[in-house]
Each structure stands twice: as structure tokens, then as C-alpha cells.
C-alpha atoms as a PDB file:
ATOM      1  CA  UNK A   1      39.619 -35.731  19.483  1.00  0.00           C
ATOM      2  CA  UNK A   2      36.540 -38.034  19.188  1.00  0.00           C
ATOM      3  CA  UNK A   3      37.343 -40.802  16.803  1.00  0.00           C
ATOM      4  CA  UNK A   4      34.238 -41.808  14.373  1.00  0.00           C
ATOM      5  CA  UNK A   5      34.372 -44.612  11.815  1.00  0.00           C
ATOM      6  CA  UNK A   6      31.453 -44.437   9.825  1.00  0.00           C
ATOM      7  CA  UNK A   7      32.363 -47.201   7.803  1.00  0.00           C
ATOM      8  CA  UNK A   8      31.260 -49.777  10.265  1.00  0.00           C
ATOM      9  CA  UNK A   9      27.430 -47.718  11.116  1.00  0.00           C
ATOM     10  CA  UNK A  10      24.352 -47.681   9.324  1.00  0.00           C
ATOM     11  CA  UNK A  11      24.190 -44.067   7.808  1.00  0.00           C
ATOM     12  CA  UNK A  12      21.409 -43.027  10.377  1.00  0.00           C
ATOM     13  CA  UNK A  13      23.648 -42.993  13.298  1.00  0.00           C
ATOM     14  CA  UNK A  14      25.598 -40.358  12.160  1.00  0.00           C
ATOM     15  CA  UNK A  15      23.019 -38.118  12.666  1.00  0.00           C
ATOM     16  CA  UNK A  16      23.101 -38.875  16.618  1.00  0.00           C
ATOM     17  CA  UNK A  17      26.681 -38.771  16.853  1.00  0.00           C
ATOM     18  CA  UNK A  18      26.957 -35.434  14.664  1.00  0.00           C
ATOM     19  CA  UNK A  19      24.177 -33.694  16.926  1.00  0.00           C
ATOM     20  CA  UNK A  20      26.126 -34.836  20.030  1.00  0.00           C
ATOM     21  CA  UNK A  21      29.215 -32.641  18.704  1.00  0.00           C
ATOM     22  CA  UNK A  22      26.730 -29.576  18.429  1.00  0.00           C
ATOM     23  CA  UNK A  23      29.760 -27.369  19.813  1.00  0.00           C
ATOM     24  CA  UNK A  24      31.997 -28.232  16.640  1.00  0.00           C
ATOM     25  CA  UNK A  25      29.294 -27.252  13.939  1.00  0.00           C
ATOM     26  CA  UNK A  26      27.805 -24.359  16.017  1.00  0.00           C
ATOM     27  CA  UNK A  27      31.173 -22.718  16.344  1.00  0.00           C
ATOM     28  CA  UNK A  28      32.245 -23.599  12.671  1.00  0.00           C
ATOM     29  CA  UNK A  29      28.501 -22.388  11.681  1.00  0.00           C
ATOM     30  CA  UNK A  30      29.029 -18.910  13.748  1.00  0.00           C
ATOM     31  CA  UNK A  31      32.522 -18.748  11.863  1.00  0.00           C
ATOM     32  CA  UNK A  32      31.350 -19.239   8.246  1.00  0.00           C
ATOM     33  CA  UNK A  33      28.826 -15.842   9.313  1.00  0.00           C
ATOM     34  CA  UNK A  34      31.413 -13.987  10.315  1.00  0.00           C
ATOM     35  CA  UNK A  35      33.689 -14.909   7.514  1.00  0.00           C
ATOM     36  CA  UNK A  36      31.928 -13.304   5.428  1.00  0.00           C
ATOM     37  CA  UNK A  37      32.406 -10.143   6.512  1.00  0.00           C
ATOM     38  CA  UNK A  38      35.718 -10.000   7.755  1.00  0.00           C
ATOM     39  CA  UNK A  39      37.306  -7.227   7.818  1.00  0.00           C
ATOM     40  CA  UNK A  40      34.181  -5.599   7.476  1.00  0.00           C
ATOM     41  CA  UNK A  41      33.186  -2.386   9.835  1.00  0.00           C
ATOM     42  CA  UNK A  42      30.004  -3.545  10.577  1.00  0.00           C
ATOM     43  CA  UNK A  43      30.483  -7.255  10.013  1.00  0.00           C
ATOM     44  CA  UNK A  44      26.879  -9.435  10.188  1.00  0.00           C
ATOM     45  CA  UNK A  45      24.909  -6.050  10.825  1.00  0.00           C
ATOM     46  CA  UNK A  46      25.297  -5.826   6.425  1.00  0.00           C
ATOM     47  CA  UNK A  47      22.455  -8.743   6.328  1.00  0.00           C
ATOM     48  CA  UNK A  48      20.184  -6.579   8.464  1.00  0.00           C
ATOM     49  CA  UNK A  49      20.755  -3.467   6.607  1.00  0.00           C
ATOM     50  CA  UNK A  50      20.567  -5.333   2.744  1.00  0.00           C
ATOM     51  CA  UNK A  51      17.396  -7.740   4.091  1.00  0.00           C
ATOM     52  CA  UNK A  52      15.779  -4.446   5.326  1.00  0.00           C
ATOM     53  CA  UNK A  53      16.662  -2.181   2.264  1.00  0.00           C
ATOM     54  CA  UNK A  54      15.884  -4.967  -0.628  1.00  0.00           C
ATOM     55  CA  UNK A  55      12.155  -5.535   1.115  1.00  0.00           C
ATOM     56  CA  UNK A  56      11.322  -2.101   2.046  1.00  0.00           C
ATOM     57  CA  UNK A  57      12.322  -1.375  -1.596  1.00  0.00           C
ATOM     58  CA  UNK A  58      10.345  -4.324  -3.599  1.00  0.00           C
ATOM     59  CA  UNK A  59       7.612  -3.785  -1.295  1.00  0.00           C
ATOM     60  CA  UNK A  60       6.935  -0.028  -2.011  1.00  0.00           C
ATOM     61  CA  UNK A  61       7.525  -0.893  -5.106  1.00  0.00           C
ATOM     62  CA  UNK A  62       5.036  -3.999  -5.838  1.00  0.00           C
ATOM     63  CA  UNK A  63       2.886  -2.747  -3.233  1.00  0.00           C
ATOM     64  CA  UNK A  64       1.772  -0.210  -5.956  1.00  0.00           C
ATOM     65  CA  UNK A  65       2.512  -2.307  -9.277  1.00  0.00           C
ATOM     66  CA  UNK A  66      -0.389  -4.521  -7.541  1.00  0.00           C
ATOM     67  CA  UNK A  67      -2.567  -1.529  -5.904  1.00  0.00           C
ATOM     68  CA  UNK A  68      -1.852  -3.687  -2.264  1.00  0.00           C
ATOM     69  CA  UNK A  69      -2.670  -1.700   1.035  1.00  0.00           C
ATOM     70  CA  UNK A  70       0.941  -1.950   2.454  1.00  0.00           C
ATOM     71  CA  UNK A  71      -0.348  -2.879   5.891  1.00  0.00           C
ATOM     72  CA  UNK A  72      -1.244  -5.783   4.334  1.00  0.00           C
ATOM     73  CA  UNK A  73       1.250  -6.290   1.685  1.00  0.00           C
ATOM     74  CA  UNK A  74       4.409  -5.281   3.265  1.00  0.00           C
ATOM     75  CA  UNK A  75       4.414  -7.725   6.281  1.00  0.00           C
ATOM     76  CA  UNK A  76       3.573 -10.549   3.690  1.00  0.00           C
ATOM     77  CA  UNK A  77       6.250  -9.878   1.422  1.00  0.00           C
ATOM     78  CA  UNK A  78       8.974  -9.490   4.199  1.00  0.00           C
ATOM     79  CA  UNK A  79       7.735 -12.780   5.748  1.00  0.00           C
ATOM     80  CA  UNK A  80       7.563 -14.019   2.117  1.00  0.00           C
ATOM     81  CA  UNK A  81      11.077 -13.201   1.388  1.00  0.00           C
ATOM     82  CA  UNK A  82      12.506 -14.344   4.408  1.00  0.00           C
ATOM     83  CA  UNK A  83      11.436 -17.701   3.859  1.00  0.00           C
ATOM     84  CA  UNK A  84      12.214 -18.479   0.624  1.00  0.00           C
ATOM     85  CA  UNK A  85      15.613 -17.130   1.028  1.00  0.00           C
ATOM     86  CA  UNK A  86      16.016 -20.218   3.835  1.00  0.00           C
ATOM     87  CA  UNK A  87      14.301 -23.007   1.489  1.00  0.00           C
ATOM     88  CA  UNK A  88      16.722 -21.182  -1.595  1.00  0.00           C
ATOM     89  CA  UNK A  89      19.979 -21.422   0.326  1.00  0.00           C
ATOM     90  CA  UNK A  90      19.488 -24.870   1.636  1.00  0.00           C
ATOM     91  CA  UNK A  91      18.909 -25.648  -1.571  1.00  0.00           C
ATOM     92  CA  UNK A  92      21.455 -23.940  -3.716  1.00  0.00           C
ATOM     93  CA  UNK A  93      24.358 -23.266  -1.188  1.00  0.00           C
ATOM     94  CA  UNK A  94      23.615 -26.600   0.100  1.00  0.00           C
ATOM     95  CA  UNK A  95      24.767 -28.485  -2.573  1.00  0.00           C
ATOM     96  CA  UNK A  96      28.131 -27.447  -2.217  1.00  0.00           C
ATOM     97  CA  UNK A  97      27.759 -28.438   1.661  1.00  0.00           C
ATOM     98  CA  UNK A  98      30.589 -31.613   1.985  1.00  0.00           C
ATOM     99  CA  UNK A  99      32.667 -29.802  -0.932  1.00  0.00           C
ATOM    100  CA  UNK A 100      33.185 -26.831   1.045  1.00  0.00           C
ATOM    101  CA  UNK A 101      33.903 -28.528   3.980  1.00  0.00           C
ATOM    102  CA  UNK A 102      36.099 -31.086   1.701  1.00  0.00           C
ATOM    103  CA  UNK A 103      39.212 -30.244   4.046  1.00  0.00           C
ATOM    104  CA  UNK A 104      37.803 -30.924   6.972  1.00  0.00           C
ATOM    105  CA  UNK A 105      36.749 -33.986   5.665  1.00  0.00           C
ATOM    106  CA  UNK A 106      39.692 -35.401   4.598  1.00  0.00           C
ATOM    107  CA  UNK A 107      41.870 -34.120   7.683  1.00  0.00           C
ATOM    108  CA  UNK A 108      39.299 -34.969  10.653  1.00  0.00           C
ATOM    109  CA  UNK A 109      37.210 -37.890  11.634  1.00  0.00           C
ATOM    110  CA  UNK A 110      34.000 -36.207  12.548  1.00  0.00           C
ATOM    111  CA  UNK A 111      30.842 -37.815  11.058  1.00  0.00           C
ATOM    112  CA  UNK A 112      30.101 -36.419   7.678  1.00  0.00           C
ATOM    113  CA  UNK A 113      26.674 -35.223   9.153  1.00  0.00           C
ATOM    114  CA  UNK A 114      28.229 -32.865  11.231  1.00  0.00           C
ATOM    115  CA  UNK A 115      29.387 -30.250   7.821  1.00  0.00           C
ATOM    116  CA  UNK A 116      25.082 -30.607   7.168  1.00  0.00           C
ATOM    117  CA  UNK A 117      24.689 -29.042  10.390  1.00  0.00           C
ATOM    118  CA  UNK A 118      27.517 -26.754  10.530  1.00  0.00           C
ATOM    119  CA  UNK A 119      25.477 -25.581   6.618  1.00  0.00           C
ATOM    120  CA  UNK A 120      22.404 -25.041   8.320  1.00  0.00           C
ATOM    121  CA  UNK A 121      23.437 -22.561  10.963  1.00  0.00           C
ATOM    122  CA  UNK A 122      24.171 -19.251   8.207  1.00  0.00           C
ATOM    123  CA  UNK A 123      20.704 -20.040   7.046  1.00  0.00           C
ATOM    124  CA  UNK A 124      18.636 -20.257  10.491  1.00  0.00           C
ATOM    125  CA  UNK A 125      20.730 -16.537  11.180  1.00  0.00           C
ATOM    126  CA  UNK A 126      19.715 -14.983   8.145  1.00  0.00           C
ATOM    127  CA  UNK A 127      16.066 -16.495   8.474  1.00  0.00           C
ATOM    128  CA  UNK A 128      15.984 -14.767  12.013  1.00  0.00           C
ATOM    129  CA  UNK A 129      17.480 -11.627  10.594  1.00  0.00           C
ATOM    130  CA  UNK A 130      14.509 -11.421   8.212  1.00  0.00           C
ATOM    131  CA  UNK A 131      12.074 -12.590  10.764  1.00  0.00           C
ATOM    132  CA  UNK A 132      13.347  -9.318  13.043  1.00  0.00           C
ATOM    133  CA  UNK A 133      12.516  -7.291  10.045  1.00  0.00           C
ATOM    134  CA  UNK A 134       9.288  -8.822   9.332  1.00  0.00           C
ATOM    135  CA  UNK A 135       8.618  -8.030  13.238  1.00  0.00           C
ATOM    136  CA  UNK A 136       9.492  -4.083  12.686  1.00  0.00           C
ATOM    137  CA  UNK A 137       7.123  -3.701  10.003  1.00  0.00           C
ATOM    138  CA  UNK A 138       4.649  -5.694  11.512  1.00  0.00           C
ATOM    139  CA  UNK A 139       4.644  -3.342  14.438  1.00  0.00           C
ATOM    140  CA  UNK A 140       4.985  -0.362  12.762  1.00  0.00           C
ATOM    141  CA  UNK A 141       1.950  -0.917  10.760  1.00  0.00           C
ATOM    142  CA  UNK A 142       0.436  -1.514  13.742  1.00  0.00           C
ATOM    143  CA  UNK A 143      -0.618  -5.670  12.976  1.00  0.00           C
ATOM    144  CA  UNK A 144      -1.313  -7.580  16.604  1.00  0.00           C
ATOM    145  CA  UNK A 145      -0.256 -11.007  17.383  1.00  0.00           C
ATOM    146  CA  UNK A 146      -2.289 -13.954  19.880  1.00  0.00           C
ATOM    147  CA  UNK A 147      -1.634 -17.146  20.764  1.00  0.00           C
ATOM    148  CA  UNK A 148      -2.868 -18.228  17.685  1.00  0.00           C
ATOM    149  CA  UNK A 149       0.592 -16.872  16.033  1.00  0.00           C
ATOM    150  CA  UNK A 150       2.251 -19.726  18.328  1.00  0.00           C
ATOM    151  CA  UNK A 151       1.494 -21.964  15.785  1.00  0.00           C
ATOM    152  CA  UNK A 152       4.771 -20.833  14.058  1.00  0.00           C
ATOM    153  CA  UNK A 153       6.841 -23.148  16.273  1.00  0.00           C
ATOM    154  CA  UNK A 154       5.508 -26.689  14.924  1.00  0.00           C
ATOM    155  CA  UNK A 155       4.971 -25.303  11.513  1.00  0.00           C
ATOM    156  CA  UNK A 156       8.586 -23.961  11.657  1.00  0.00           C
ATOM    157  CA  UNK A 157       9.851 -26.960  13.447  1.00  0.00           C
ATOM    158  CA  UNK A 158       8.460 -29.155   9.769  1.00  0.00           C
ATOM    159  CA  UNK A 159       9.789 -26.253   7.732  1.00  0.00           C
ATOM    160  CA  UNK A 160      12.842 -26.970   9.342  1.00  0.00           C
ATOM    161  CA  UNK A 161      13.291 -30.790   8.789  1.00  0.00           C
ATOM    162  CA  UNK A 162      11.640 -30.476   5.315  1.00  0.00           C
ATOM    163  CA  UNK A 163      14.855 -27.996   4.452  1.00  0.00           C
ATOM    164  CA  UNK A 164      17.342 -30.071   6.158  1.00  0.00           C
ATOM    165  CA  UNK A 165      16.238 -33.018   3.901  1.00  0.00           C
ATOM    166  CA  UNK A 166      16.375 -31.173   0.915  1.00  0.00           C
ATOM    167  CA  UNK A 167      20.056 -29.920   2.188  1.00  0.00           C
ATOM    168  CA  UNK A 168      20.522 -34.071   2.391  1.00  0.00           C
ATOM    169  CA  UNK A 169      19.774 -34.848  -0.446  1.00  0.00           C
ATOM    170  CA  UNK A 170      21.717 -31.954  -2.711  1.00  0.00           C
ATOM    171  CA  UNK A 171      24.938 -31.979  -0.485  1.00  0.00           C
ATOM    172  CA  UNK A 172      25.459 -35.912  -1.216  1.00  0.00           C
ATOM    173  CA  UNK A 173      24.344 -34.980  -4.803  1.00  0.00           C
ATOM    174  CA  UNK A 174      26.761 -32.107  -5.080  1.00  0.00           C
ATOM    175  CA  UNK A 175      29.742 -33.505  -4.053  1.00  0.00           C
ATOM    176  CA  UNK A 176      29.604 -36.288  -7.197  1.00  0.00           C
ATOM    177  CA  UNK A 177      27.461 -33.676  -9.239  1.00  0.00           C
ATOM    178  CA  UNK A 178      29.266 -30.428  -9.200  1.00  0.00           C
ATOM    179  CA  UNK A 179      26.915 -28.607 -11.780  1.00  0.00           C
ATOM    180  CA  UNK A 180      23.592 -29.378  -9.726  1.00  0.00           C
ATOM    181  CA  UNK A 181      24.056 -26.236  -7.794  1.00  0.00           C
ATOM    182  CA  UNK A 182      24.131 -24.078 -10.740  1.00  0.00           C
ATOM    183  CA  UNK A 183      21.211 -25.853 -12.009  1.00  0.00           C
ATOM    184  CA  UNK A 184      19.383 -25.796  -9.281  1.00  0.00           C
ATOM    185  CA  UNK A 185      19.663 -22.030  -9.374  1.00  0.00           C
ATOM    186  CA  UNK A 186      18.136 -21.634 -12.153  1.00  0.00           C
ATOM    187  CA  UNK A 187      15.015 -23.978 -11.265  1.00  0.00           C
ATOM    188  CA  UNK A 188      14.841 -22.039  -8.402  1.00  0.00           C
ATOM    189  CA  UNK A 189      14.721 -18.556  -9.848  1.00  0.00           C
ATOM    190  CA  UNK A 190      11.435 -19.973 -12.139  1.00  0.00           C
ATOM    191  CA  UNK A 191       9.950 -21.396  -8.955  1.00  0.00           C
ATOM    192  CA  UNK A 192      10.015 -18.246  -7.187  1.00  0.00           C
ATOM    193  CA  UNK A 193       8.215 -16.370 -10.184  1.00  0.00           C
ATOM    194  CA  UNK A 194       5.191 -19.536  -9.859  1.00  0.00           C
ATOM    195  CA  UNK A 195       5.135 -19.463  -6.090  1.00  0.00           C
ATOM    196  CA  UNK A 196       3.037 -17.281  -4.169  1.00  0.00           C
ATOM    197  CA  UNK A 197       5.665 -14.950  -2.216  1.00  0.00           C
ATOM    198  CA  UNK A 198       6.047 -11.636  -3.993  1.00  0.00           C
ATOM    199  CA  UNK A 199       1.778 -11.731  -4.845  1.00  0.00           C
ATOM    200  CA  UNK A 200      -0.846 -13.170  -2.840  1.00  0.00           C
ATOM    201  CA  UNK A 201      -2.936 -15.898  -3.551  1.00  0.00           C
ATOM    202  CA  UNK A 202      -6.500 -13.630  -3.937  1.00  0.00           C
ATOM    203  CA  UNK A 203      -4.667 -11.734  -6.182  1.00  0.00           C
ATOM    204  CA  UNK A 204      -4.328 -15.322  -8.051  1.00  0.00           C
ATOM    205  CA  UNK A 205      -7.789 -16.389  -7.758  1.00  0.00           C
ATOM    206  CA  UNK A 206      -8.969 -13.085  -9.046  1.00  0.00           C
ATOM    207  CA  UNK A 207      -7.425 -14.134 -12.411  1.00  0.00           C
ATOM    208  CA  UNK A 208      -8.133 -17.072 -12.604  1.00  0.00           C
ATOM    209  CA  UNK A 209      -4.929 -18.471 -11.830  1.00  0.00           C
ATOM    210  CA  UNK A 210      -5.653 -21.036  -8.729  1.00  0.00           C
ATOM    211  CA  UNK A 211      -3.913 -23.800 -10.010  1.00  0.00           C
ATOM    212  CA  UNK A 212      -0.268 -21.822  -9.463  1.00  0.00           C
ATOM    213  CA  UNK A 213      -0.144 -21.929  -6.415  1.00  0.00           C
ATOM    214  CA  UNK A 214      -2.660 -24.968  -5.850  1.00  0.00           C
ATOM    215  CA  UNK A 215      -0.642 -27.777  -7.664  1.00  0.00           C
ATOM    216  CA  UNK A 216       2.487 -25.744  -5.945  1.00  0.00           C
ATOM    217  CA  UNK A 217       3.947 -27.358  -3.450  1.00  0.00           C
ATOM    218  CA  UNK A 218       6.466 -24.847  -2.498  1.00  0.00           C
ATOM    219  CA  UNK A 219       3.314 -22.922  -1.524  1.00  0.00           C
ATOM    220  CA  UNK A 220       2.301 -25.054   1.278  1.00  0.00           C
ATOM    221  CA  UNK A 221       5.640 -24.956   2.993  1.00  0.00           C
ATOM    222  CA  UNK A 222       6.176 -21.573   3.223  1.00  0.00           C
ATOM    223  CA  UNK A 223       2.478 -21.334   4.331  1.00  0.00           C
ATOM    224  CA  UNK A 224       2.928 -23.711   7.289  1.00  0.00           C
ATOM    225  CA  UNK A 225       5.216 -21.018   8.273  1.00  0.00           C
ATOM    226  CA  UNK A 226       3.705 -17.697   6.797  1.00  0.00           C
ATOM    227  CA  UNK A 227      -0.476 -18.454   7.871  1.00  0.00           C
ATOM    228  CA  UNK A 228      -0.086 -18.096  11.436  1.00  0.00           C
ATOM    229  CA  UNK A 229       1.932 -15.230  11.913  1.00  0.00           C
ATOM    230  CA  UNK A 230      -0.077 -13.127   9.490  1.00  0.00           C
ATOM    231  CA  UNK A 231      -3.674 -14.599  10.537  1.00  0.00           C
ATOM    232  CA  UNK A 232      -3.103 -15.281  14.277  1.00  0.00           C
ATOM    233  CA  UNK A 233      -3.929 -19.475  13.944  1.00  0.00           C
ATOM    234  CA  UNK A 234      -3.469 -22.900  12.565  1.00  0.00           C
ATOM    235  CA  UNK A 235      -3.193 -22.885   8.753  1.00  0.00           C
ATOM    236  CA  UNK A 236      -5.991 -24.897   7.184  1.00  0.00           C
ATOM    237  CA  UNK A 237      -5.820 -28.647   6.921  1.00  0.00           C
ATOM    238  CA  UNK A 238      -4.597 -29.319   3.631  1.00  0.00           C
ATOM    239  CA  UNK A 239      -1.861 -27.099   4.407  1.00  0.00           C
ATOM    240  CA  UNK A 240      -0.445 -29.148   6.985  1.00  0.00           C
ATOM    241  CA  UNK A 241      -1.264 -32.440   4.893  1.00  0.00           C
ATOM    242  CA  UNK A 242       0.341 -31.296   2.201  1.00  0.00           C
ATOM    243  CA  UNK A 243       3.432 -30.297   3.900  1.00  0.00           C
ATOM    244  CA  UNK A 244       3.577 -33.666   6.352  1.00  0.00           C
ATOM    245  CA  UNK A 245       3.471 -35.956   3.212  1.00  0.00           C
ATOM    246  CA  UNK A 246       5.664 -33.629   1.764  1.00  0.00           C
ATOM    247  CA  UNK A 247       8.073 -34.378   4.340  1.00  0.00           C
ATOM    248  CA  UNK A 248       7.488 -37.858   4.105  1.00  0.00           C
ATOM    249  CA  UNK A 249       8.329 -37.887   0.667  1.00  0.00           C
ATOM    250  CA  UNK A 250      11.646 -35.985   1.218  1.00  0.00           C
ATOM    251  CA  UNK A 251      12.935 -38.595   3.872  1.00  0.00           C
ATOM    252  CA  UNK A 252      12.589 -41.471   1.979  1.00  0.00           C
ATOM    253  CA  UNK A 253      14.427 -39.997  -0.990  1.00  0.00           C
ATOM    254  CA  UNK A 254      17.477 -38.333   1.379  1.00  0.00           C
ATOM    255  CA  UNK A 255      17.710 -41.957   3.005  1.00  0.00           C
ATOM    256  CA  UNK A 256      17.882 -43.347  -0.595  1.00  0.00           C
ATOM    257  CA  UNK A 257      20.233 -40.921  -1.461  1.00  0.00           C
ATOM    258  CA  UNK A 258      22.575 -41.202   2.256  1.00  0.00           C
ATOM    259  CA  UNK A 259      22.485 -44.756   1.911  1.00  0.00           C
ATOM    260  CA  UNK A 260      23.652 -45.218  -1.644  1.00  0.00           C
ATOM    261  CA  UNK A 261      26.155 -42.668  -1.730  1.00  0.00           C
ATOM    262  CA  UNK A 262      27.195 -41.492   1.702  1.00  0.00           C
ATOM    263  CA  UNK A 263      30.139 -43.841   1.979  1.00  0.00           C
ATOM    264  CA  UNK A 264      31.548 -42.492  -1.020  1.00  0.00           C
ATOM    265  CA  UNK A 265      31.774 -39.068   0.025  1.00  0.00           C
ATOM    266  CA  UNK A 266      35.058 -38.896   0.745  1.00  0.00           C
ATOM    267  CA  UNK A 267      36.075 -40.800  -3.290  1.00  0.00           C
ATOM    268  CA  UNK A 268      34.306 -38.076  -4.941  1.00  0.00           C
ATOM    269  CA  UNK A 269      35.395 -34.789  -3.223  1.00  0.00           C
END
């Protein structure tokens, strides 16, 4: 077994040495998906039947409520849906990242990093779940893709390390905080209601209600994902500004936060 003291490194070098044991947190990732459903008949196939019946459902639904052509509306909502369930988990589930994982902790001498990882691998299969659904309905509606939809990959790629800082920063917070993932909950469930995901941002404008999703910075990272596959290129500038200082922003305060508490991890669990 590799032997890691992370007493004697700087905090940031767990990150390399965690990534190098990619086999550990895969595996234990893969396992937390399937132990979910165990015992289950059809096991992880329940996240592609409840992702597919909860958006085909809300969409009909608010497609009408909002007089939307569902060409239109449908793949947005899916796509909408998909990605806020990624940037909710990582921050709700994720709080309770190193407590979940407070066995391991205590019994093995893998770097702390490598339970972060092992967190982010339900979410990235669910994501991809919702993404194949978002495909089906794209197609069956009869929406084209270009090369301009390739723009995904680096938009993802940000949306990616934006949500693994935020999973950072709550999992050290979590383990000394054990309410914040409750709480966080319920901030999120008022964000989702302000953020553009379930109603488009025209339909905002038309009412004069800009500023929701303008001052919104929620908005911007799901649209460095969202823009590209529904228009076919890069999102605009100010999307990708916003997002990149976003990001910024989110690694100073996870290093702030891995630095000052990260050795204590293993105290407060």
C-alpha cells in the first residue's frame, strides 16, 4: 500500500499524488453508483429512466405554463437540468465528502484529496446520463449540431474545475460544519428559482427582469456549458469572463480554506 504523510507537504501536492492513485477513487467512485442500487433489478439504468421521466414531465408541463415551442424549450430545459443537478450535488452532497469517507480516512493513508475525487465521479455519471437525454431530445426534435458545438469541451473543462473548487471548499467546511449541507440546500433551492434554467433569459427581458439573471452568476456557468450546444458556437465574451474570474475567485478561497483547515481533517471527523 502506498504510504502518504501529508503532514510533512504543502496541501497542493496532494492533489498530484491523489490523481496519481486515479484507480483507487475511480473504482471507489464506480462503487458508490452502484451502491445505490444494490439489489436493484435494473441497478444505474433507474437514473436514466427518473432523469428522462422528471424532464419530459416538467418540460411538457412548463413548455405550456410559458407558451414555449418545445423544440426550443425542451432541449434547453433538459440541458438546463442536467447541469444544475452537477453544480447542486457538488455542492450539497459534497459537503459531506471527507465525512462519508471518514473510515477510510482514519484506517488508510491515502491523501485526503483522493475521497474529493472519488465524490466527483457519481456526479460526472449522472451529468452524462442527462447529457444522453438531452442528446435524444435534441435529435428527436430534429436540432443539428457543427463544430461550433465543440466548444462544450473547454467550457465544460472550466465548469468542471469551477465545481471541483466549490466541492473543496464545502467538503473541508463540512467535516467541522456538519449543518452547512443542510443549509446549503436550502440556498440552493432559492438559487435555482433566480437562475435561468427552468425559463429562458428572453422570457426575462420581456419583463423586465434582466438583472436576474445578469447580476447571477450561477447563470454564466451553466452558460459556458449550455450556449454552445444549443447555438452551435462560442458563448459571448462576458460569458467566459465572467466564468474565468469566477474561477479565479473560487481557487483562492478553496486554497484559503485547504490550507487553514486541511490538516485538521482527520481532529474533526
Amino acid at each position: 500500500m502506498t504510504v502518504y504523510n501529508s503532514s510533512r507537504k504543502h496541501p497542493l501536492t496532494e492533489y498530484a499524488a491523489a490523481a496519481k492513485l486515479w484507480r483507487v477513487w475511480l473504482h471507489m467512485g464506480v462503487q458508490d453508483v452502484k451502491g445505490r442500487f444494490r439489489n436493484s433489478v435494473l441497478g444505474p439504468l433507474w437514473i436514466l429512466i427518473n432523469l428522462s421521466a422528471t424532464m419530459a414531465a416538467v418540460g411538457i408541463v412548463f413548455g405550456k405554463l410559458f407558451h414555449q415551442p418545445m423544440e426550443e424549450f425542451l432541449p434547453f430545459l433538459t440541458l438546463g437540468l442536467a447541469i444544475w443537478g452537477f453544480m447542486t450535488a457538488a455542492l450539497t452532497e459534497g459537503g459531506s465528502a471527507f465525512v462519508n469517507a471518514e473510515g477510510y480516512i482514519k484506517q488508510f493513508s491515502f491523501p485526503k484529496v483522493t475521497y474529493l475525487y472519488r465524490a466527483m465521479i457519481p456526479y460526472i455519471v449522472v451529468f452524462a446520463v442527462g447529457m444522453l437525454v438531452f442528446f435524444v431530445v435534441a435529435i428527436a426534435y430534429g436540432r443539428s449540431f457543427n463544430l461550433g458545438a465543440l466548444w462544450f469541451f473547454p467550457g465544460f473543462l472550466l465548469f468542471l474545475v469551477i465545481n471541483f473548487l466549490h466541492l473543496v471548499i464545502v467538503a473541508h467546511l463540512g467535516a467541522r460544519f456538519r449543518d452547512l449541507p443542510h443549509l446549503l440546500s436550502g440556498l440552493i433551492q432559492i438559487g435555482f428559482y433566480v437562475t435561468p434554467v427552468m425559463y429562458t433569459v428572453t422570457m426575462l427581458k420581456e419583463r423586465g427582469l434582466g438583472f436576474v439573471y445578469q447580476y447571477n452568476p450561477l447563470y454564466y456557468l451553466i452558460e459556458i456549458v449550455r450556449y454552445p450546444l444549443l447555438n452551435s458556437e462560442s458563448p459571448p465574451e462576458e460569458v467566459w469572463m465572467v466564468a474565468i474570474g469566477y474561477a479565479v475567485v473560487a481557487a483562492i478561497a478553496a486554497f484559503a480554506v485547504m490550507k487553514r483547515m486541511s490538516h485538521r481533517i482527520v481532529y474533526v471527523l
